[in-house]
N, C-alpha and C. Protein backbone atom coordinates (compact mmCIF):
# COMPACT_ATOMS: atom_id res chain seq x y z
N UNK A 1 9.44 13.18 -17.80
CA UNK A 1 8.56 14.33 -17.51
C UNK A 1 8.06 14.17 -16.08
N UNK A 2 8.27 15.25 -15.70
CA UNK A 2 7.79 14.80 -14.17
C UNK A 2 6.72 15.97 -13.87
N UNK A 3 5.64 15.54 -14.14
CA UNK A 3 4.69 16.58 -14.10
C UNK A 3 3.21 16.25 -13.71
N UNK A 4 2.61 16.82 -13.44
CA UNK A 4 0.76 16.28 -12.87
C UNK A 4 -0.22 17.23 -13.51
N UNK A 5 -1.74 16.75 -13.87
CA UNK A 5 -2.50 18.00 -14.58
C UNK A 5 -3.78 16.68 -14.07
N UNK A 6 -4.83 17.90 -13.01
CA UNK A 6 -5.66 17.76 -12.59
C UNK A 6 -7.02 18.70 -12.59
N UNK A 7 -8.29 18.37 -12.47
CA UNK A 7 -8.99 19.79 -12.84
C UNK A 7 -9.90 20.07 -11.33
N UNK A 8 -10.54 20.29 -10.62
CA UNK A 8 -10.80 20.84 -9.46
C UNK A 8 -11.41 22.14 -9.43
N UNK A 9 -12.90 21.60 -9.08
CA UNK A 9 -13.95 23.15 -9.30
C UNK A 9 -13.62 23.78 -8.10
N UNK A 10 -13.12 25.11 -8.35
CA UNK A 10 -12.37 25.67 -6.97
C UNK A 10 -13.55 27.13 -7.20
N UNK A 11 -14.34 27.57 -6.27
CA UNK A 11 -14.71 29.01 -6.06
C UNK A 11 -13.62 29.61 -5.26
N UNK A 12 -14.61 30.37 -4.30
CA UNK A 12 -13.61 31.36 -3.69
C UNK A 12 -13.55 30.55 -2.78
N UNK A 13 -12.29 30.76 -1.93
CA UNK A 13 -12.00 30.06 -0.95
C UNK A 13 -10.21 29.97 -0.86
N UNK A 14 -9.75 28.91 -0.45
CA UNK A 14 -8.15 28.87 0.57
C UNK A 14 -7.81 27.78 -0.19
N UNK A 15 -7.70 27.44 -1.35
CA UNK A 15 -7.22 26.19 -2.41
C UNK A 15 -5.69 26.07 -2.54
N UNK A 16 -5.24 27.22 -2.96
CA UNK A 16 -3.73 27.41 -2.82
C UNK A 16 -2.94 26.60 -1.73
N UNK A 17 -3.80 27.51 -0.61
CA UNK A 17 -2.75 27.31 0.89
C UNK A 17 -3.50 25.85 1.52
N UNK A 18 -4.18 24.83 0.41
CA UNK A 18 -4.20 24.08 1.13
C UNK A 18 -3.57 22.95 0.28
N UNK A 19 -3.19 23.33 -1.07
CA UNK A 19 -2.62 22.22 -2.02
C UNK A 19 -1.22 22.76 -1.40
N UNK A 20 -0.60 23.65 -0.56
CA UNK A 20 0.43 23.93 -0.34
C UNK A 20 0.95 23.63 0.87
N UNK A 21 0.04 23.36 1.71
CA UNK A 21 0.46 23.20 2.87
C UNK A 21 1.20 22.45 3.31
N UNK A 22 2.20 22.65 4.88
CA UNK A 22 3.38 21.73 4.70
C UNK A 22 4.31 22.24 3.85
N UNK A 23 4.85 23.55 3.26
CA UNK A 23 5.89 23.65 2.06
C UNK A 23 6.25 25.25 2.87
N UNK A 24 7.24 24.76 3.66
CA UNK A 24 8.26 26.00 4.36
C UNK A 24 8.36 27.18 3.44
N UNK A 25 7.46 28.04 2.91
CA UNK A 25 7.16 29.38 2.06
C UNK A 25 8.71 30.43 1.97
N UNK A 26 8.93 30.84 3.52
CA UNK A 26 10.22 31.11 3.23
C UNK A 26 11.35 30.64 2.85
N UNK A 27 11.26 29.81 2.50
CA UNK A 27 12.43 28.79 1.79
C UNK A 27 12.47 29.24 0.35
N UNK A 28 11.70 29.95 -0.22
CA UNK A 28 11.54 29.86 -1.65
C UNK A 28 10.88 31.28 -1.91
N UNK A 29 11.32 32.20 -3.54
CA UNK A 29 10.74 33.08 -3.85
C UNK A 29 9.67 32.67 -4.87
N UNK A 30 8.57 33.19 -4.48
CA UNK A 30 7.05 32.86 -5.54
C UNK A 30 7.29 33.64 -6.54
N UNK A 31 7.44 33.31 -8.00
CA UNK A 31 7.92 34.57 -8.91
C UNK A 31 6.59 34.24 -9.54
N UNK A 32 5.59 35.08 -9.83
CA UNK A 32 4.10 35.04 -10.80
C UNK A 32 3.96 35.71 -11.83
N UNK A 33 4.50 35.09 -13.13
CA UNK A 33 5.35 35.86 -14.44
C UNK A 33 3.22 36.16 -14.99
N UNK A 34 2.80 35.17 -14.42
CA UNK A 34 1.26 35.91 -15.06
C UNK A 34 0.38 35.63 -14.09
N UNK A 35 -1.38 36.25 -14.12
CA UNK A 35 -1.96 35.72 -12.80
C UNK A 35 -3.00 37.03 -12.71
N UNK A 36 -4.20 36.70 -12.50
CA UNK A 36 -5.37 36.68 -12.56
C UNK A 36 -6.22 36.28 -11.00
N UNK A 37 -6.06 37.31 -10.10
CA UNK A 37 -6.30 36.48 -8.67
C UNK A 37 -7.46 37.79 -7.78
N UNK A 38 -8.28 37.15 -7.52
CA UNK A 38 -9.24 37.94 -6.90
C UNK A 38 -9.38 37.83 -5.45
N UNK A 39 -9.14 38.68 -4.91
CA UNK A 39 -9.37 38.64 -3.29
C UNK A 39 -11.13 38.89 -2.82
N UNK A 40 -11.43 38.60 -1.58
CA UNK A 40 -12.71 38.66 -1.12
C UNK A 40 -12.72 40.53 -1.13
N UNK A 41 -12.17 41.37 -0.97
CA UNK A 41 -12.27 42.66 -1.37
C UNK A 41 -12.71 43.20 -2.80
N UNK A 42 -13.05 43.90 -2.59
CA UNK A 42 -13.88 44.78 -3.98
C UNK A 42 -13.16 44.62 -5.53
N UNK A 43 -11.56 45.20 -5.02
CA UNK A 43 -11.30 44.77 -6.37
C UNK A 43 -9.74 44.07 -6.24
N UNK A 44 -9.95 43.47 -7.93
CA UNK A 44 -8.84 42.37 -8.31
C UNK A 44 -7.84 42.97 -7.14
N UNK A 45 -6.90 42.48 -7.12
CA UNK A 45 -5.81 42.36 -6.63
C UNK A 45 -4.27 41.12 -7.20
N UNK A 46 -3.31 41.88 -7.04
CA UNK A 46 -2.15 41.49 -7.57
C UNK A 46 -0.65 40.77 -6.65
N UNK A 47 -0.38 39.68 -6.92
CA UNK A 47 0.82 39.80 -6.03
C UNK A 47 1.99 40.33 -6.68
N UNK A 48 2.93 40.77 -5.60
CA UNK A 48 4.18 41.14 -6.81
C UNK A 48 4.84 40.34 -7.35
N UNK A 49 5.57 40.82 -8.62
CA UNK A 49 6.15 39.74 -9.73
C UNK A 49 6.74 38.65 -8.51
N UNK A 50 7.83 39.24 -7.93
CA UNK A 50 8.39 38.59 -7.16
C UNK A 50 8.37 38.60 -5.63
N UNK A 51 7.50 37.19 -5.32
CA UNK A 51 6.67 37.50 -3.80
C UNK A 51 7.58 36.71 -3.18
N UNK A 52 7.90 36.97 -1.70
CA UNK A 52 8.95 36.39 -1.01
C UNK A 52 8.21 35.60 0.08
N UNK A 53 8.68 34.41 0.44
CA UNK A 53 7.63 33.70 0.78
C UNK A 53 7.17 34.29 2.11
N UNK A 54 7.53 34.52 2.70
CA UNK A 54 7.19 35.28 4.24
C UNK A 54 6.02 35.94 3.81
N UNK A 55 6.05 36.61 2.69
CA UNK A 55 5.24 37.38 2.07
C UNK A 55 3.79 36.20 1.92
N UNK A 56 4.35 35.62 1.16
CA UNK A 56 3.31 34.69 0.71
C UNK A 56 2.60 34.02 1.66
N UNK A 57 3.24 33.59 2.44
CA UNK A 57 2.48 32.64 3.58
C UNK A 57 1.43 33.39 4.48
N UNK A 58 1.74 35.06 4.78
CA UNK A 58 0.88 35.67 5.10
C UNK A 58 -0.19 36.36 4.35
N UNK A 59 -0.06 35.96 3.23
CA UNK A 59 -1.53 36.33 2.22
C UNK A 59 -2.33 35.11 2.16
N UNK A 60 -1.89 33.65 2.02
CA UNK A 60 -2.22 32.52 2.07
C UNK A 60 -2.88 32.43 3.39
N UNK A 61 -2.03 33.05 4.29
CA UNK A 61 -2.72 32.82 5.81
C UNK A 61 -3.71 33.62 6.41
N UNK A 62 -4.30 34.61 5.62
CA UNK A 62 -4.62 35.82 6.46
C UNK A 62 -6.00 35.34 6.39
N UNK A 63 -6.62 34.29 6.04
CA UNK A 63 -8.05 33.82 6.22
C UNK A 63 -9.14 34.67 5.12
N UNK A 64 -8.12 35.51 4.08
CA UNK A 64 -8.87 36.08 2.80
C UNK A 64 -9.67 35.22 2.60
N UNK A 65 -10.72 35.01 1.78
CA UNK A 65 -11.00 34.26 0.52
C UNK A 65 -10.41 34.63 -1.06
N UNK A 66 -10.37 34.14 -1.95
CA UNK A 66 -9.33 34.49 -2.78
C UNK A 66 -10.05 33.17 -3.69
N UNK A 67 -10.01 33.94 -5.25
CA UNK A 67 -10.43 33.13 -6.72
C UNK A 67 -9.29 33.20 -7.47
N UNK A 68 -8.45 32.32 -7.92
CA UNK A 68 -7.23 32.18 -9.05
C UNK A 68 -8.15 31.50 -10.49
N UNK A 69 -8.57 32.70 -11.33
CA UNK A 69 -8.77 32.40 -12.22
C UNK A 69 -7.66 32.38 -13.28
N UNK A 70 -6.54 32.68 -13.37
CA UNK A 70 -5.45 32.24 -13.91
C UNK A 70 -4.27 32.55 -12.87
N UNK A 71 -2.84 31.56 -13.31
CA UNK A 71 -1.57 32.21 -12.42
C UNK A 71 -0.12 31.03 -12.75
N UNK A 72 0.55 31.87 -13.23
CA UNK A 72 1.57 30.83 -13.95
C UNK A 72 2.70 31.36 -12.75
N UNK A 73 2.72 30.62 -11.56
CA UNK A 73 3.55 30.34 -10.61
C UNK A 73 4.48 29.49 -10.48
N UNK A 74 6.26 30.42 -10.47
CA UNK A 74 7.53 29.86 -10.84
C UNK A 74 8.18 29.57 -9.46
N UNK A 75 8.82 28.70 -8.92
CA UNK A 75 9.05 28.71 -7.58
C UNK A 75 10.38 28.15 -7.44
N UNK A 76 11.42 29.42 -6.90
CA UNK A 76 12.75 29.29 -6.38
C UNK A 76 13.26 29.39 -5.22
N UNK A 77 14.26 28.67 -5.25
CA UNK A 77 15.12 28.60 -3.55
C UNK A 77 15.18 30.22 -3.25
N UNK A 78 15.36 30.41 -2.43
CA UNK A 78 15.36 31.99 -2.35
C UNK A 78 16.89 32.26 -2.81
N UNK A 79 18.21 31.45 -2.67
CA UNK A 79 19.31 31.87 -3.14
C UNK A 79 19.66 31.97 -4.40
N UNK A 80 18.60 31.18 -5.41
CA UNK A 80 18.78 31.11 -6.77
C UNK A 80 18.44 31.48 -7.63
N UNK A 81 19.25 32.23 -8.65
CA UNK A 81 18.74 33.09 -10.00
C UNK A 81 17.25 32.81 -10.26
N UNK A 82 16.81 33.95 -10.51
CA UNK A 82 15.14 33.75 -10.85
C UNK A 82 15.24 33.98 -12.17
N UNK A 83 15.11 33.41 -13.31
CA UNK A 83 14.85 33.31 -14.15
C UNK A 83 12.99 33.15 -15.11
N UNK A 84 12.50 34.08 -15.75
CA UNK A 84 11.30 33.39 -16.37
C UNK A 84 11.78 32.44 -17.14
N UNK A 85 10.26 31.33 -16.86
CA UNK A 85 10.53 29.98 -17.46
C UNK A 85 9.93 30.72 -18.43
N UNK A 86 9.70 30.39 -19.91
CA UNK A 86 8.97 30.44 -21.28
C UNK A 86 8.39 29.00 -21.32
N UNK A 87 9.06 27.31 -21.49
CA UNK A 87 8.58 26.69 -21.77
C UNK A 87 9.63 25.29 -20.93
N UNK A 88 8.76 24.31 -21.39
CA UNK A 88 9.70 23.08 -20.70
C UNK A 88 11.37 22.81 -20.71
N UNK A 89 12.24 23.13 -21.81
CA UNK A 89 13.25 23.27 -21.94
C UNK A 89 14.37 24.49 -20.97
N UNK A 90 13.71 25.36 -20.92
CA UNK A 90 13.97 27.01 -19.68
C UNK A 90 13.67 26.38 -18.51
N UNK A 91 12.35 25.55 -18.12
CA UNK A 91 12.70 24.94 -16.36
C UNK A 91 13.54 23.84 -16.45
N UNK A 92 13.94 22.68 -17.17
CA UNK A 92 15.13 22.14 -16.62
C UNK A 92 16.12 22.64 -16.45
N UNK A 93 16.53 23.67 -17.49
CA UNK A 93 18.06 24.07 -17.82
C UNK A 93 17.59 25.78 -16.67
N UNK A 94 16.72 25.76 -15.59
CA UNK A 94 16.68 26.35 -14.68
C UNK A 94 16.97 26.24 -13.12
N UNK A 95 17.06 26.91 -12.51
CA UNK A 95 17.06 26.70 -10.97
C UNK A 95 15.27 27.02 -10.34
N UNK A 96 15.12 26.50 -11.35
CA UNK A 96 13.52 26.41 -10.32
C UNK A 96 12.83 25.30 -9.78
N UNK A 97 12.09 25.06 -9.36
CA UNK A 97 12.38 23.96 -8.14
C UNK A 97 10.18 23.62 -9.26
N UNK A 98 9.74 24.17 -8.96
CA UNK A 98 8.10 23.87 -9.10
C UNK A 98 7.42 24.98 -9.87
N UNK A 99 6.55 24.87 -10.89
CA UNK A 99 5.84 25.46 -11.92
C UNK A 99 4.29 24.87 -11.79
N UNK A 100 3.90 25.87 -11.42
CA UNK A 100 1.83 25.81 -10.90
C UNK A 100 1.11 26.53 -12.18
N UNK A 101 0.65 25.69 -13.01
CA UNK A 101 -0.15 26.61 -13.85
C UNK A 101 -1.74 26.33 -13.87
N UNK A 102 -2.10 27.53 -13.71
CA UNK A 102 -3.81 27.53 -13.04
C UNK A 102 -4.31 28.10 -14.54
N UNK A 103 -5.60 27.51 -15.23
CA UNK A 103 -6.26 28.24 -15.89
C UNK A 103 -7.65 28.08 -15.80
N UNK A 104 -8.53 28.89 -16.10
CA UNK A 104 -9.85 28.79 -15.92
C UNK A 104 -10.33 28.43 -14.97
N UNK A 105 -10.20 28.47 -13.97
CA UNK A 105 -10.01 28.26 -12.33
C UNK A 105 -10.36 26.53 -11.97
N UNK A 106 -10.20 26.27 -12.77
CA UNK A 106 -10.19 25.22 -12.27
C UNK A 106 -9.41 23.78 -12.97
N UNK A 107 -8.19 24.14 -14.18
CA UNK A 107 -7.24 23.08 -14.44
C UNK A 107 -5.99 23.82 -14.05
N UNK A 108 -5.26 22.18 -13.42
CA UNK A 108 -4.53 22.42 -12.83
C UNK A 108 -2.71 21.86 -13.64
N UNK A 109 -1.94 22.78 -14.08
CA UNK A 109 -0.97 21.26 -14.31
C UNK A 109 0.51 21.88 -13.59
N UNK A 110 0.82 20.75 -12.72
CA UNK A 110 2.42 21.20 -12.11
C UNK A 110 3.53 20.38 -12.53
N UNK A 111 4.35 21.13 -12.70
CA UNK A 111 5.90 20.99 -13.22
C UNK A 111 6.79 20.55 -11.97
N UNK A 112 7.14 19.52 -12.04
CA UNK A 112 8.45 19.23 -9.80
C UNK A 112 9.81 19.16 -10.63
N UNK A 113 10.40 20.13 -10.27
CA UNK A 113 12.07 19.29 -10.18
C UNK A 113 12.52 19.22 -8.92
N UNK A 114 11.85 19.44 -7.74
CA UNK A 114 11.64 18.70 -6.17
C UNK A 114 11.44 17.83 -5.71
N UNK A 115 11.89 16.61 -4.92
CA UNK A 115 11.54 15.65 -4.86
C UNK A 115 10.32 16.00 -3.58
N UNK A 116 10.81 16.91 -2.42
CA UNK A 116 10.33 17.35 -1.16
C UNK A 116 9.08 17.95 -1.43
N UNK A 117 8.79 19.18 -2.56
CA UNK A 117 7.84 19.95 -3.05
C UNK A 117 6.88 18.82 -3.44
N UNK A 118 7.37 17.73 -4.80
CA UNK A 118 6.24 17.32 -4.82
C UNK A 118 5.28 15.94 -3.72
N UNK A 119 6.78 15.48 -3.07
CA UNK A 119 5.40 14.73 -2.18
C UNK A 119 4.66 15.70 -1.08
N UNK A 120 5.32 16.62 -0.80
CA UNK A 120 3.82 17.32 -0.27
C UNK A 120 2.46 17.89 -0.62
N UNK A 121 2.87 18.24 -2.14
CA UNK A 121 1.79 18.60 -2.96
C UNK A 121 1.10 17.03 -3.40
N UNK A 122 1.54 15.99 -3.78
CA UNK A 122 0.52 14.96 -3.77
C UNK A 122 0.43 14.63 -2.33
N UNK A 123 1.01 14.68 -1.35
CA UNK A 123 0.03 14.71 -0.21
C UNK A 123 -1.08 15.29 0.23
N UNK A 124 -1.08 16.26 -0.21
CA UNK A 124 -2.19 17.65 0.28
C UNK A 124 -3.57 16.75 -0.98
N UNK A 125 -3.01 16.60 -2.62
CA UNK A 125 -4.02 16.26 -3.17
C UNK A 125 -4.77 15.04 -3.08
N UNK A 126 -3.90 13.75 -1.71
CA UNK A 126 -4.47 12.49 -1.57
C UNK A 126 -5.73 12.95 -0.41
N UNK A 127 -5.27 13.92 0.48
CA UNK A 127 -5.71 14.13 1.53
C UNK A 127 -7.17 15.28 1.27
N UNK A 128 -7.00 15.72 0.15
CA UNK A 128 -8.01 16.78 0.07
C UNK A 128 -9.26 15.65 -1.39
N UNK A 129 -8.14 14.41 -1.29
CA UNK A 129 -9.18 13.85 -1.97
C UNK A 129 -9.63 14.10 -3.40
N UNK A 130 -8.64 14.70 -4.22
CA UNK A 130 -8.84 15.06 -5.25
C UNK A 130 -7.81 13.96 -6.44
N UNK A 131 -8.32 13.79 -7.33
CA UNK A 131 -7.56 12.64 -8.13
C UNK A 131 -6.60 13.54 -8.81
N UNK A 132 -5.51 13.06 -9.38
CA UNK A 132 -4.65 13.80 -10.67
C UNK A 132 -3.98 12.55 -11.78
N UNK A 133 -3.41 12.85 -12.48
CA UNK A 133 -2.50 11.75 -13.26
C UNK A 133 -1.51 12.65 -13.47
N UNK A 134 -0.31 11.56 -13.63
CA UNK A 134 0.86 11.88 -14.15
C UNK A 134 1.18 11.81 -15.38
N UNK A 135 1.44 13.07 -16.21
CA UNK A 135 1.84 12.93 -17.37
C UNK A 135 3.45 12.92 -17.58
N UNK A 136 3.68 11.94 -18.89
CA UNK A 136 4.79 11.34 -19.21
C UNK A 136 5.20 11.87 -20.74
N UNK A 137 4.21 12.38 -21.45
CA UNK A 137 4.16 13.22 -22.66
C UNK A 137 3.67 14.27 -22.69
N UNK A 138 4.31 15.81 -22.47
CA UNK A 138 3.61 16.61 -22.64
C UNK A 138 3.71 17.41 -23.69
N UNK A 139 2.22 18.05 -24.23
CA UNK A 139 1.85 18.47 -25.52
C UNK A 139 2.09 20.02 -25.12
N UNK A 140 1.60 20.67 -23.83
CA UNK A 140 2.24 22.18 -23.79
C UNK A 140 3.29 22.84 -24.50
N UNK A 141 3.58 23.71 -24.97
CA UNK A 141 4.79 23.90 -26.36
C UNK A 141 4.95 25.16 -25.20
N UNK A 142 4.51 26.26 -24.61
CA UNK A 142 4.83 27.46 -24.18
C UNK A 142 4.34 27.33 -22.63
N UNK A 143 4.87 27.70 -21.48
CA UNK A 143 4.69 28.01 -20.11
C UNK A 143 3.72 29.48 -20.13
N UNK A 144 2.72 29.47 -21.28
CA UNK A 144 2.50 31.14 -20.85
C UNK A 144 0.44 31.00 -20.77
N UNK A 145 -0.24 31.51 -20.31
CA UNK A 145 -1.34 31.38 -20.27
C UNK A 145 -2.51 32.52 -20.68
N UNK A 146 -1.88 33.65 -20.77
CA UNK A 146 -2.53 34.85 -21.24
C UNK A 146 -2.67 35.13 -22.14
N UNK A 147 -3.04 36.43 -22.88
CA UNK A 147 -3.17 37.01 -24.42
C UNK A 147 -2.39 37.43 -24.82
């Protein structure tokens, strides 16, 4: 299992683009099969199912503030079938590279079949000082977080 689940009181603010940082955005399509994300503007706001990272890096970058109270974020090479994951068995036997699942704004658990993705993401979390563990048994049965 190659996976991490950490919890992190996140308000509004740039959390994303800083557990991300360092991770070439256009390299990869952000597919957000669910997601719950509030911008510093009046109301909710949505990314599209399938955000292209160019895309992404300039919403991450634009100095918003922004609340992810939920967001089940699937992340592919940009050349490779996008497939929804459902559950642990659908991302191996997938081409997806990293699985971000945010709930209640503040637990965190990620899925790597990257070796590159994830030492930058535990870089960003040594550096921002936040602890995690690695889980080796996971009890999750479904990739889905909504109603």
């Amino acid at each position: 299992m190659n996976k991490i689940e950490f919890s992190y009181d996140v308000t509004w603010g740039s959390f994303l683009r800083d557990l991300l940082n360092g991770i070439n955005y256009p390299e990869y399509n952000w597919y957000f099969s669910e997601q719950d994300i509030f911008f510093s503007i009046i109301k909710k706001s949505r990314f599209l199912k399938v955000t292209s990272g160019k895309l992404f890096a300039k919403i991450l970058n634009s100095g918003k503030k922004y609340l992810v109270v939920m967001a089940n974020i699937q992340v592919f090479d940009t050349k490779s079938n996008i497939k929804r994951i459902r559950d642990y068995e659908d991302f191996i036997n997938s081409d997806c590279k990293l699985v971000i699942l945010v709930s209640n704004t503040t637990d965190y658990e990620i899925y790597f079949k990257d070796d590159k993705l994830k030492g930058i993401i535990l870089s960003n979390l040594k550096k921002l000082n936040i602890p995690y563990h690695e889980v080796t048994k996971d009890m999750r049965k479904y990739f889905h977080l909504g109603n």
